[in-house]
C-alpha atoms as a PDB file:
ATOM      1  CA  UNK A   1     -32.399 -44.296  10.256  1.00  0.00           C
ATOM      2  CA  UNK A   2     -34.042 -41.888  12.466  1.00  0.00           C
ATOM      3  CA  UNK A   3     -32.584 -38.522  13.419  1.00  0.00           C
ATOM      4  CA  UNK A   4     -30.443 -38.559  10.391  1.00  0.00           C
ATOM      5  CA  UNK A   5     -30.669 -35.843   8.002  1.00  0.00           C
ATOM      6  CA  UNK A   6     -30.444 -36.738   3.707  1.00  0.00           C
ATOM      7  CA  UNK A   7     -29.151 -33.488   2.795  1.00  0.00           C
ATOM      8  CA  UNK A   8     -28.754 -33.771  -1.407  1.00  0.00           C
ATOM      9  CA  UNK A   9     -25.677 -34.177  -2.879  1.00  0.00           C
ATOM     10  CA  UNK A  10     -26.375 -30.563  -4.482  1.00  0.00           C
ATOM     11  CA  UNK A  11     -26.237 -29.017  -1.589  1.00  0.00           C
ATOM     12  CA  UNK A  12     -22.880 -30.422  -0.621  1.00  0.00           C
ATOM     13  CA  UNK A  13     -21.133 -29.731  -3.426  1.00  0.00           C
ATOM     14  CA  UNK A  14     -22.304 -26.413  -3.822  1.00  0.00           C
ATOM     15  CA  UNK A  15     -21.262 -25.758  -0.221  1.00  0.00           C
ATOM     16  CA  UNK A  16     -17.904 -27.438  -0.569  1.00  0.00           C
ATOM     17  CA  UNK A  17     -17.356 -24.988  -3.794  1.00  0.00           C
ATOM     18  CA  UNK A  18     -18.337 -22.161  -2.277  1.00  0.00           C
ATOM     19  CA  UNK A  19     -15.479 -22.730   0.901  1.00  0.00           C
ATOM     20  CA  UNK A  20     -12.983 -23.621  -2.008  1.00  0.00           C
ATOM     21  CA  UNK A  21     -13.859 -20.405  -3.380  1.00  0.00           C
ATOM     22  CA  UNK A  22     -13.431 -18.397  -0.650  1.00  0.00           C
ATOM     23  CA  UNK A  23     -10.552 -19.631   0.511  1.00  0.00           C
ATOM     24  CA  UNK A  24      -8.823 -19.654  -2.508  1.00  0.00           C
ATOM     25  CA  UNK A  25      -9.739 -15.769  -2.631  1.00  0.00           C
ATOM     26  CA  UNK A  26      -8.184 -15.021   0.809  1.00  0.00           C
ATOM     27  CA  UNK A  27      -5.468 -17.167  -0.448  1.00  0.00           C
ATOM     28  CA  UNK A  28      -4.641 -14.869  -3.737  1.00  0.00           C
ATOM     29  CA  UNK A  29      -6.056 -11.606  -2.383  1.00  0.00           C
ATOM     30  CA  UNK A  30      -3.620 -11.609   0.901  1.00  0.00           C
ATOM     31  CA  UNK A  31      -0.362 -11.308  -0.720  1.00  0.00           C
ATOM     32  CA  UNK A  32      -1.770  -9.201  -3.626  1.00  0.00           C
ATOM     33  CA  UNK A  33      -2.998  -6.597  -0.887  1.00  0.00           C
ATOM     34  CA  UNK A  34       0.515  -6.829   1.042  1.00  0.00           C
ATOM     35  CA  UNK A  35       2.338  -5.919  -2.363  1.00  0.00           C
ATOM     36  CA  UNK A  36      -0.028  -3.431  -3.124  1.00  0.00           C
ATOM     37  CA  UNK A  37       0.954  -1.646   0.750  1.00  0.00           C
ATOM     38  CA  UNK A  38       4.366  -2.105   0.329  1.00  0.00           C
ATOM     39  CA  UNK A  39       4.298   0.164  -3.421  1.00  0.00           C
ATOM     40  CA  UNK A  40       2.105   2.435  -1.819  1.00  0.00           C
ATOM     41  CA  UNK A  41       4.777   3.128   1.252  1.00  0.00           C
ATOM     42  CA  UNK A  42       7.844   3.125  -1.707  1.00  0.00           C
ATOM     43  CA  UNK A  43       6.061   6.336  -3.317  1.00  0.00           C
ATOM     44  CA  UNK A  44       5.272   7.850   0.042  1.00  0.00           C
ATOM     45  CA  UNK A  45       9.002   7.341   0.998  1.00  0.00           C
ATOM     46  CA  UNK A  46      10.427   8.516  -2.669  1.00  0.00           C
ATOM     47  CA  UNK A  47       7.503  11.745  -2.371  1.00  0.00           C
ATOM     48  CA  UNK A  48       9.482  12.521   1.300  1.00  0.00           C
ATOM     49  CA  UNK A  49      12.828  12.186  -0.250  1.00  0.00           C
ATOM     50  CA  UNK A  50      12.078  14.570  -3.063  1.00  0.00           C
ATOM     51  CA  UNK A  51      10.463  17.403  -0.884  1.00  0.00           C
ATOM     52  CA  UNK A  52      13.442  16.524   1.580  1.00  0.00           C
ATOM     53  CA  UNK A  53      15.943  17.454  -1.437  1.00  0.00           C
ATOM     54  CA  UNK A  54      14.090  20.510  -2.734  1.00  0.00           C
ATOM     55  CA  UNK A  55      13.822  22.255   1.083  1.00  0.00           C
ATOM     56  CA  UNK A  56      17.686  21.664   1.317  1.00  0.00           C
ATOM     57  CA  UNK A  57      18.573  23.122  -2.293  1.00  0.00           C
ATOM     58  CA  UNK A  58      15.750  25.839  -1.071  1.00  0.00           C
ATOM     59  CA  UNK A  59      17.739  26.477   1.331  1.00  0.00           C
ATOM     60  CA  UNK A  60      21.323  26.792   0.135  1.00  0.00           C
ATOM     61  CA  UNK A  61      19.438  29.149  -2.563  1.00  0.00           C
ATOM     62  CA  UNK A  62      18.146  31.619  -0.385  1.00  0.00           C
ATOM     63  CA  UNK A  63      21.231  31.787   2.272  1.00  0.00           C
ATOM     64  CA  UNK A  64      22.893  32.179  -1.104  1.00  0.00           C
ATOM     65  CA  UNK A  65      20.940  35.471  -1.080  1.00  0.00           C
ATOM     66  CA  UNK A  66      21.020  36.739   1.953  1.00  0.00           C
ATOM     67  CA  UNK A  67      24.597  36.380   1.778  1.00  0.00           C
ATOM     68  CA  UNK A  68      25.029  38.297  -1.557  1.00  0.00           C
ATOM     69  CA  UNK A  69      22.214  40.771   0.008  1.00  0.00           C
ATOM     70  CA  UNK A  70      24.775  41.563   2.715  1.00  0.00           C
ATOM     71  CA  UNK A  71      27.942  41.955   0.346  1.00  0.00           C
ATOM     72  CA  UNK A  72      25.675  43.992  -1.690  1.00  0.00           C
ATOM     73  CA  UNK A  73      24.826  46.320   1.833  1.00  0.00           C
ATOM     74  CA  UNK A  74      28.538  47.107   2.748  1.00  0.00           C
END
């Protein structure tokens, strides 16, 4: 048989795991990484909320004062 290549058996099965492997890893890793996003972007959105709620009560507290300041004037 000339031209053809014996390549051992070791060799193929090696190579063969090492495919399974990795695709097994993209397989696990991809929706593991996509979950792991999607948490991160829930505590970005809950941080917004929260300094969204503490400028507004900020807010209502200090026109609070500047009303009472000008009561306080007359």
């Amino acid at each position: 048989m000339e031209g053809l290549i014996m390549v051992p058996l070791a060799v193929i099965v090696s190579t063969t795991g090492g495919v399974l492997a990795a695709l097994a890893g993209v397989l696990v890793g991809g929706p593991a990484g996509a979950k792991r996003s999607q948490v991160q972007l829930w505590f970005r959105d809950q941080q917004v909320r929260a300094c969204a709620d503490i400028l507004r009560e900020s807010t209502k507290v200090l026109l609070e004062f500047q009303r009472a300041s000008r009561k306080h004037r007359k």
